[in-house]
Protein backbone atom coordinates (compact mmCIF):
# COMPACT_ATOMS: atom_id res chain seq x y z
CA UNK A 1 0.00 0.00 0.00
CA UNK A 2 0.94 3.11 -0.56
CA UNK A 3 -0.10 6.96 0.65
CA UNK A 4 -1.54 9.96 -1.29
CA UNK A 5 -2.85 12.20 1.06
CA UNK A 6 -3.91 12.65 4.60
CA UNK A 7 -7.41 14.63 6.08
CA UNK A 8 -7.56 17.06 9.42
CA UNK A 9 -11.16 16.46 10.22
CA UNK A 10 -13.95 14.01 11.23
CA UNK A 11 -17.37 12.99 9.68
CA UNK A 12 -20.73 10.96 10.57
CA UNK A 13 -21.34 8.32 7.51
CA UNK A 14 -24.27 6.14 7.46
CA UNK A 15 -23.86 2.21 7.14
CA UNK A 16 -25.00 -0.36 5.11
CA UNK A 17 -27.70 -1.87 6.56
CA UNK A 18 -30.91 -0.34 6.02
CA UNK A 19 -32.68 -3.11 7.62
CA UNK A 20 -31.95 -2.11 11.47
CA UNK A 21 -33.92 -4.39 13.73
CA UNK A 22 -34.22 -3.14 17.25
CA UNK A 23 -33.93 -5.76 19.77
CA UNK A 24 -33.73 -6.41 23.51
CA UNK A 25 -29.91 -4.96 24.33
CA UNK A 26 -30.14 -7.20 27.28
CA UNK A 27 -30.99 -10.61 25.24
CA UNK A 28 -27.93 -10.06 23.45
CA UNK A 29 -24.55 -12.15 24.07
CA UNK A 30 -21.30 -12.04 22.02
CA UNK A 31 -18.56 -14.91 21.59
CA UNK A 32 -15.66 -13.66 19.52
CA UNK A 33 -12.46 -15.14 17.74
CA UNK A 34 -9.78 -12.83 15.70
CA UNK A 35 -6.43 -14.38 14.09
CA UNK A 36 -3.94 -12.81 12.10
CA UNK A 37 -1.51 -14.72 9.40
CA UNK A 38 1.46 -14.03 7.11
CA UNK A 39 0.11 -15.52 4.24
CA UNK A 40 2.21 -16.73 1.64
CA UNK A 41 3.44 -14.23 0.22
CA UNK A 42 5.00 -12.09 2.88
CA UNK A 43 8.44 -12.51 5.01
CA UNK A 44 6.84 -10.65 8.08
CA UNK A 45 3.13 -10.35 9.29
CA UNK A 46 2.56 -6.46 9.51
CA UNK A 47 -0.95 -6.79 10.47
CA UNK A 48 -2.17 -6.64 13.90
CA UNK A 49 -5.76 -7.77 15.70
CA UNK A 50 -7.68 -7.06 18.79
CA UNK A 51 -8.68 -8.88 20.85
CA UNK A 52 -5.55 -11.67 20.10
CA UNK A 53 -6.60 -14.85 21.78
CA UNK A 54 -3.40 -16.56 20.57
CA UNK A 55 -1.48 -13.35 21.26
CA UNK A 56 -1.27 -13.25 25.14
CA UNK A 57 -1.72 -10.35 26.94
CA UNK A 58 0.43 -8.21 24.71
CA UNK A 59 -2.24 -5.68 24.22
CA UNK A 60 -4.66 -3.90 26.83
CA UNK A 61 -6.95 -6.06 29.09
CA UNK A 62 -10.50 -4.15 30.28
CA UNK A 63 -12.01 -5.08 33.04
CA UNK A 64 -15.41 -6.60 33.95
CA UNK A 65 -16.62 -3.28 34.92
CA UNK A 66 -15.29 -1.44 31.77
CA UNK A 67 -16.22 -4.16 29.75
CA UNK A 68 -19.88 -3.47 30.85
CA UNK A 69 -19.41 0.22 30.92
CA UNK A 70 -17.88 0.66 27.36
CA UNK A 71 -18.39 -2.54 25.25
CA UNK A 72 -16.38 -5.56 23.46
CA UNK A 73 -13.82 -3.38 21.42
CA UNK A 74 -12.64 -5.23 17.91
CA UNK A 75 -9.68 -3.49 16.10
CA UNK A 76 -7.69 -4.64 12.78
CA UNK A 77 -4.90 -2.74 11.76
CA UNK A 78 -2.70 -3.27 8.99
CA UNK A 79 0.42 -1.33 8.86
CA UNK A 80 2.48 0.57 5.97
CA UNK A 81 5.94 0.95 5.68
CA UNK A 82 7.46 -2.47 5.01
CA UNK A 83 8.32 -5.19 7.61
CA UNK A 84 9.40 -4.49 10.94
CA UNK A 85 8.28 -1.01 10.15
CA UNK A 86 4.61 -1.64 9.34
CA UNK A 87 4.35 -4.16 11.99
CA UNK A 88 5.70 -1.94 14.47
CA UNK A 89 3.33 0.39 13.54
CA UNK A 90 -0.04 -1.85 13.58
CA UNK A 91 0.73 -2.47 16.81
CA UNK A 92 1.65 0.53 18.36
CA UNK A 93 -1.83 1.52 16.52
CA UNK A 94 -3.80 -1.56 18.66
CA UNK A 95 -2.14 -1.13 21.55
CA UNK A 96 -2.48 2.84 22.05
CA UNK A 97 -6.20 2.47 20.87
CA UNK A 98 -7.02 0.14 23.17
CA UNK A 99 -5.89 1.57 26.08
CA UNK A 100 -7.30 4.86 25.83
CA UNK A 101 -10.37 3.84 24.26
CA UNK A 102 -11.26 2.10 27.65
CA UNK A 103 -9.87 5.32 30.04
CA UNK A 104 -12.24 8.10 28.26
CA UNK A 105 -15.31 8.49 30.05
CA UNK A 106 -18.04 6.35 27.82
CA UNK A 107 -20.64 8.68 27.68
CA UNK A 108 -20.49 8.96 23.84
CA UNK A 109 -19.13 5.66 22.24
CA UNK A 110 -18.70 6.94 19.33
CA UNK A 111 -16.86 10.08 20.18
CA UNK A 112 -14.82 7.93 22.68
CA UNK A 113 -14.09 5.57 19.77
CA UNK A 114 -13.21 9.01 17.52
CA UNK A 115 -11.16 10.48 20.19
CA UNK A 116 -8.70 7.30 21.16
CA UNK A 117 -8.29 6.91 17.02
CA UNK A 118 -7.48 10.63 16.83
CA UNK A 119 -4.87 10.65 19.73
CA UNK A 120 -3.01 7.32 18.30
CA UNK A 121 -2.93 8.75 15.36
CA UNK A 122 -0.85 11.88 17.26
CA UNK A 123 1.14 9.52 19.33
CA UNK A 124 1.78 6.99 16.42
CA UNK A 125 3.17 10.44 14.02
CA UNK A 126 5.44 11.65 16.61
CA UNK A 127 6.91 8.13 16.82
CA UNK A 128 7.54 7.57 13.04
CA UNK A 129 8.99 11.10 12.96
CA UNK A 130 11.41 9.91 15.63
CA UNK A 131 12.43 6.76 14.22
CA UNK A 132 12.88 8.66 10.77
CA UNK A 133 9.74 6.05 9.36
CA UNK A 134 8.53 9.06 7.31
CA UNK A 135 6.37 6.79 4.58
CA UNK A 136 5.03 4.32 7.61
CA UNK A 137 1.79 4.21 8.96
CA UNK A 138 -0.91 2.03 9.52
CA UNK A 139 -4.63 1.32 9.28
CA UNK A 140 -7.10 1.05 11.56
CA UNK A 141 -11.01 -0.75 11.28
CA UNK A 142 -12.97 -0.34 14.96
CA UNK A 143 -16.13 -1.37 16.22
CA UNK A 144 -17.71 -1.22 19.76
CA UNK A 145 -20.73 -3.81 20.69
CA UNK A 146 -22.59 -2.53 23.52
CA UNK A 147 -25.71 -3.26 24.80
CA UNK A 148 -26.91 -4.32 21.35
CA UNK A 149 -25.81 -1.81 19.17
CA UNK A 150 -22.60 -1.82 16.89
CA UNK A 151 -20.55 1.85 17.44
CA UNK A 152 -18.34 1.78 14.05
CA UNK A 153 -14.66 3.91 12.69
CA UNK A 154 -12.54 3.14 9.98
CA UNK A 155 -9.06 5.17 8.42
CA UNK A 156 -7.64 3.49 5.67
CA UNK A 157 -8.84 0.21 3.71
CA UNK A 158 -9.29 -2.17 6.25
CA UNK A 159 -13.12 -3.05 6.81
CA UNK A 160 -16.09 -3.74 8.72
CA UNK A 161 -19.25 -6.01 7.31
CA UNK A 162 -22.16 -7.35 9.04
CA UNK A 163 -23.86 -10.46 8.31
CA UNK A 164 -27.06 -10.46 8.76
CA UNK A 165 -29.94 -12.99 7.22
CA UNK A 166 -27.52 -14.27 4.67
CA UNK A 167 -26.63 -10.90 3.36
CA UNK A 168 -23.13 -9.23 3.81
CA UNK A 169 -23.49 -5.10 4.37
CA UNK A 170 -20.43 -3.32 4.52
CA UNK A 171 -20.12 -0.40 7.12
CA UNK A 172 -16.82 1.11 6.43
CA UNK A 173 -15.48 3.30 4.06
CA UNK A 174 -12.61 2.51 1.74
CA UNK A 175 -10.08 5.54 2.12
CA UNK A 176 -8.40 4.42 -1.44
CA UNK A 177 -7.58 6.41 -4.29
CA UNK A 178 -9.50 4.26 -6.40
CA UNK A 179 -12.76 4.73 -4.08
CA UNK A 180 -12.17 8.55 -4.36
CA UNK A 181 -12.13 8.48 -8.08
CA UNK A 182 -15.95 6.43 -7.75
CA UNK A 183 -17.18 9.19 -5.56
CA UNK A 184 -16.38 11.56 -7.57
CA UNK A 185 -17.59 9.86 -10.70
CA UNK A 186 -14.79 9.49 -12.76
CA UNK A 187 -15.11 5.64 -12.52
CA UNK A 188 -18.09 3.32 -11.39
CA UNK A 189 -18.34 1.73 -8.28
CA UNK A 190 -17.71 -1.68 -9.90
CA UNK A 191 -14.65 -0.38 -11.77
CA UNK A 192 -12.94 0.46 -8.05
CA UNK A 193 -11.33 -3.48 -7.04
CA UNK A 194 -9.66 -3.46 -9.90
CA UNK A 195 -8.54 0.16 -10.75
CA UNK A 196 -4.89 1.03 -10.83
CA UNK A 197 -5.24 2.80 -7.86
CA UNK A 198 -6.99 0.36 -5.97
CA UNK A 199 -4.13 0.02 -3.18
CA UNK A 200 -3.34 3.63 -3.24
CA UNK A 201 -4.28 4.99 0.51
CA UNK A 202 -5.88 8.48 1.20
CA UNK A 203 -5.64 8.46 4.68
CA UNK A 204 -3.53 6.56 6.87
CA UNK A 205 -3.05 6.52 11.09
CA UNK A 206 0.49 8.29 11.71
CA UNK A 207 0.79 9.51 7.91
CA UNK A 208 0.27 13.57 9.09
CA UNK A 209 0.01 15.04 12.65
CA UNK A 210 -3.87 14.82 12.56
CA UNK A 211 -6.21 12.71 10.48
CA UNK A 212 -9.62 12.51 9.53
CA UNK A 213 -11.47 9.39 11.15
CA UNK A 214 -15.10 8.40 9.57
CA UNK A 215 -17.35 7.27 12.41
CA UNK A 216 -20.84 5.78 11.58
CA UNK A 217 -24.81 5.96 13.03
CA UNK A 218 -24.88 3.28 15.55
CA UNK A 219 -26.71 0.14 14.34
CA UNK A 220 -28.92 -2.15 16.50
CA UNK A 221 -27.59 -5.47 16.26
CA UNK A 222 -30.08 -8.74 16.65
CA UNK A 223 -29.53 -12.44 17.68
CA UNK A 224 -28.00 -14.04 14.75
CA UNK A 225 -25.98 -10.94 13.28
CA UNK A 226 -22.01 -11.35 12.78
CA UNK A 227 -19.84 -8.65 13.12
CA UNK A 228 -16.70 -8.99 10.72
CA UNK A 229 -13.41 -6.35 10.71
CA UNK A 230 -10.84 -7.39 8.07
CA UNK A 231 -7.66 -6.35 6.06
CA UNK A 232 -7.34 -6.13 2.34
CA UNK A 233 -6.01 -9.47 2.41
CA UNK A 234 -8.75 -11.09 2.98
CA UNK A 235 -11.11 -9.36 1.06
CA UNK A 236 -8.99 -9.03 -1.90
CA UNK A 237 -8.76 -12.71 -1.97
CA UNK A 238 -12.32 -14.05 -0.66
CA UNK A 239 -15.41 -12.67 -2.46
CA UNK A 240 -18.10 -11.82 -0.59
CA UNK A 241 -20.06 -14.86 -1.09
CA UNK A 242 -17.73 -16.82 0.35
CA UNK A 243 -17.18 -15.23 3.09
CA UNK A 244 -20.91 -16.21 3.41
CA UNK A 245 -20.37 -19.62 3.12
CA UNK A 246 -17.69 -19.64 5.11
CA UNK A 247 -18.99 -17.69 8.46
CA UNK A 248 -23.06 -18.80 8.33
CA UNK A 249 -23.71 -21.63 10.72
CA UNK A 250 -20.08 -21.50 12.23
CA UNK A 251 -18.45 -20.48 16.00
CA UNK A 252 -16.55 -17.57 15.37
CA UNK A 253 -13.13 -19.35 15.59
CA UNK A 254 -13.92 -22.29 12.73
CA UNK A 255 -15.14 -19.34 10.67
CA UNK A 256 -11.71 -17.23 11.02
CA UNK A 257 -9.71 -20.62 10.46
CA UNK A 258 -11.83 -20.96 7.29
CA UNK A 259 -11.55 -17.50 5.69
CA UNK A 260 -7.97 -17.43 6.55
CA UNK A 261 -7.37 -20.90 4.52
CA UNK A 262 -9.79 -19.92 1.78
CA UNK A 263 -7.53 -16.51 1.67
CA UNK A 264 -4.23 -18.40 1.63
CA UNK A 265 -5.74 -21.36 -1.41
CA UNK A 266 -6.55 -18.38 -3.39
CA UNK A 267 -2.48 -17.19 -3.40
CA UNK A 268 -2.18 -15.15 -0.17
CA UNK A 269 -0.91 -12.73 -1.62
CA UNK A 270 -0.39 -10.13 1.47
CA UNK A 271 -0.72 -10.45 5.32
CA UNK A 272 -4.55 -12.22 6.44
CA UNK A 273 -6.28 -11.00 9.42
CA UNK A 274 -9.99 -10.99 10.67
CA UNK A 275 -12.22 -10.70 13.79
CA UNK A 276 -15.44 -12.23 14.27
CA UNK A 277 -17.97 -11.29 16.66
CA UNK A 278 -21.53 -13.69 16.66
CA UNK A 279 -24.43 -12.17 18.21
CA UNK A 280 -26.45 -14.86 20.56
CA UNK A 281 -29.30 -14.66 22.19
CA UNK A 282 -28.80 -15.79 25.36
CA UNK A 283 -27.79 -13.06 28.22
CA UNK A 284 -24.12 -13.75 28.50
CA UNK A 285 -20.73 -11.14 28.87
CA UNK A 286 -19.23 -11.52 25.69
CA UNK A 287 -16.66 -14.29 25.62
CA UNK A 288 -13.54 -14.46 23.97
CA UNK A 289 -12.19 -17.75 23.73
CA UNK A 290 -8.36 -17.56 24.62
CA UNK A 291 -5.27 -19.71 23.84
CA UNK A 292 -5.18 -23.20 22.99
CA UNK A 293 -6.60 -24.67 25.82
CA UNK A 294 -9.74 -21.91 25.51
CA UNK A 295 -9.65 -23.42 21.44
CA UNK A 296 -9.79 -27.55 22.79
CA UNK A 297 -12.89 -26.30 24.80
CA UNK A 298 -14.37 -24.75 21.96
CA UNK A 299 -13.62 -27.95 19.91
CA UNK A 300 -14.96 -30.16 22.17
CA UNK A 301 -18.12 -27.96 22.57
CA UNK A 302 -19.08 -28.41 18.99
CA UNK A 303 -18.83 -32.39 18.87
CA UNK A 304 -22.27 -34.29 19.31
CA UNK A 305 -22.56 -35.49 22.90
CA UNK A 306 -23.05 -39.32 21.64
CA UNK A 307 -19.29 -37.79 20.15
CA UNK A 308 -17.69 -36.23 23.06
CA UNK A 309 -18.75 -39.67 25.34
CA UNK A 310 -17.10 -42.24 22.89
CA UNK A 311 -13.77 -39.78 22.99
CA UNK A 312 -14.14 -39.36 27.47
CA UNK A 313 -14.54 -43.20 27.21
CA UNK A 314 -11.48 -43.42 24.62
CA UNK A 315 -9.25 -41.34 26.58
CA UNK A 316 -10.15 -43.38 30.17
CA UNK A 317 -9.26 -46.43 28.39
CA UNK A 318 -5.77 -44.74 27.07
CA UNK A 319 -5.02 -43.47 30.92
CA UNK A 320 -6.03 -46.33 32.25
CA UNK A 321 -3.64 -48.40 29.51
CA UNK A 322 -0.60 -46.53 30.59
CA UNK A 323 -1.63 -46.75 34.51
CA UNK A 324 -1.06 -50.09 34.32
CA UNK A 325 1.65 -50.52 32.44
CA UNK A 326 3.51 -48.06 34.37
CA UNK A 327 2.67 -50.37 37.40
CA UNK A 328 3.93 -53.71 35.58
CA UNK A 329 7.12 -51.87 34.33
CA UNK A 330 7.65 -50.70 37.91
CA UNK A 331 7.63 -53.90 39.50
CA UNK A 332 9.83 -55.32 37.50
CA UNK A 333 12.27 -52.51 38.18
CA UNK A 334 11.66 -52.77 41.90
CA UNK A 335 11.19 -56.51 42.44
CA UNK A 336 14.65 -57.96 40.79
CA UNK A 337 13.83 -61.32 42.64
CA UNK A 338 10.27 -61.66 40.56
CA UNK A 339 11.90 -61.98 36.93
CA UNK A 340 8.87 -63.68 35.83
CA UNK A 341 6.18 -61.42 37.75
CA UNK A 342 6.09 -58.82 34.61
CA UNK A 343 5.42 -61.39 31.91
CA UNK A 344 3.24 -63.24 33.93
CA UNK A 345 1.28 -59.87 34.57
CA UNK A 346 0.75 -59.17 30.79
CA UNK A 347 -1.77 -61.44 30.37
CA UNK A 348 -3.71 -60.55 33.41
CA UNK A 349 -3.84 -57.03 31.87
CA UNK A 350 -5.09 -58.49 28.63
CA UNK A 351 -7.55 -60.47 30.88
CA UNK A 352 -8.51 -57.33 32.58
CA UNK A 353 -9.22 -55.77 29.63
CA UNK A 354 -10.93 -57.83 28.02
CA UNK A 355 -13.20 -58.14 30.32
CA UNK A 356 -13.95 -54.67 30.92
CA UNK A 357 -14.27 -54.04 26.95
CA UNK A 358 -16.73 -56.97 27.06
CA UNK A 359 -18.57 -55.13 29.80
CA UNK A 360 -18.71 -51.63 27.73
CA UNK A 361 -20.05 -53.46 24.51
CA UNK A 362 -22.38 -55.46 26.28
């Protein structure tokens, strides 16, 4: 990607869903997955995510309370600048946003959401400038869910969809050359994904001293929607249908691992990220799953229950297996004078289990 331009000021934009069903904030639960990948293509992964589940506690952790008080924040970011540059900067971009998204005062998301964009984007200049990482920058995709309705930002040309009933809305705005030129009319709308131009950024996070952030009409959200913030590598690579497929019916974290290998079949071209949030309708905090023991829950959660008894019953057999064999192995190390007591004590085992398997089939 590359820079053009950069804008001082801020603007309201509407989204894309015109259907906005009002529901019950407090029916509303969230369960959310985000994962980030190098693709194929690329020596160095200069994308970034937030929440990370696989990522530790690099980044900011809210707590309860502010979690309650100011929402699930979701962030992609996908930094410019090459490398260690760009990824430094993606990061700095999560990390700053995230922390003083949760410390302003939450009585307008969306200004909250504006304000902790506009003063990363200060922070995030002033620490290019120092490092001499003039052409560096990064983007930056946001969106708040909070008491059932979606609080939305975007700078640059990562985005924000919802699903909803099958359909896929996008709610950002692309802040491309090649989106400028369809605005103004000098090409159509479905010339802009593959114009020249079509990587050319207008804005950027850390590109000028101030930027202009686009921050949308809150939209009520309602059991069933799913909220998805993604970089151009994903998109770029995954049309929107199957991004359909690949999301509808799935738990947030089979539907990342599935765009990102649909992404990476189709060439991978540049770095892969995404961040799914499901709204459910049962009253729950929202829940993101975390590390690889939170992703062997989640695994074993969507097995069948006839499923998840045959694998309890396959792993007690397996432990019990090795319990005994560590006992017949240990008496023969501690009972020199019994040579024959571990070979006679195989096939009591076999016996043993025979007998019990005979008991489970029965």
């Amino acid at each position: 990607m590359t820079m053009v331009s950069a804008a001082t000021s801020s603007s309201v934009q509407s989204g894309g869903v015109l259907d906005s069903r009002r529901s019950n904030p407090q029916l509303l639960g969230l369960d959310v997955w985000g994962a980030t990948d190098v693709g194929r293509e690329r020596a160095v992964n200069e994308d970034a995510i937030y929440p990370d589940p696989m990522g530790g506690k690099r980044f900011y952790i809210p707590s309860a309370d502010l979690l309650a008080r100011k929402g699930q924040l979701l962030l992609v970011a996908d930094g410019i600048g090459g490398e260690q540059v760009g990824s430094a900067a993606s990061q700095w971009a999560i990390r700053l946003v995230a922390e003083r998204y949760y410390v302003l005062p939450g009585q307008d998301l969306t200004g909250d959401l504006r304000e902790a964009i506009e003063q990363t984007n200060g922070a995030l200049h002033r620490y290019l400038q120092e490092t001499g990482a003039t052409q560096a920058g990064s983007t930056m995709v946001a969106a708040v869910v909070h008491e059932g309705q979606l609080y939305l930002a975007n700078v640059g040309d990562s985005r924000a969809y919802l699903l909803r009933d099958g359909v896929l809305y996008q709610q950002s705005r692309d802040h491309t050359l090649a989106q400028q030129k369809a605005e103004r009319g000098a090409i159509a709308q479905a010339e802009v994904a593959n114009d020249p131009d079509a990587s050319v950024l207008t804005r950027a996070l850390g590109a000028a001293a101030s930027v202009l952030v686009d921050v949308f009409r809150p939209v009520p959200l309602a059991p069933g929607d799913v909220v998805v913030l993604c970089s151009d590598g994903l998109y770029d690579m995954v049309p929107d249908a199957e991004i359909v497929h690949a999301v509808s019916g799935s738990a947030p974290r089979r539907a990342v691992e599935r765009l990102i290998e649909t992404a990476n079949v189709q060439g991978g071209y540049d770095n892969i990220s995404v961040v799914l949030a499901r709204v459910g309708s049962a009253a729950a905090p929202a829940t993101v799953t975390s590390g690889y023991s939170g992703a062997l829950r989640e695994d074993l959660a969507q097995l069948e229950p006839s499923r998840r008894r045959a694998l309890l019953i396959a792993l007690l057999v397996i432990a019990f297996v090795i319990f005994v064999a560590m006992l017949v192995i240990g008496w023969g190390l501690y009972s020199p004078a019994s040579e024959n007591a571990p070979a006679a004590a195989i096939p009591s085992l076999l016996t043993l289990l025979q007998r019990y398997w005979g008991g489970w089939n029965a």
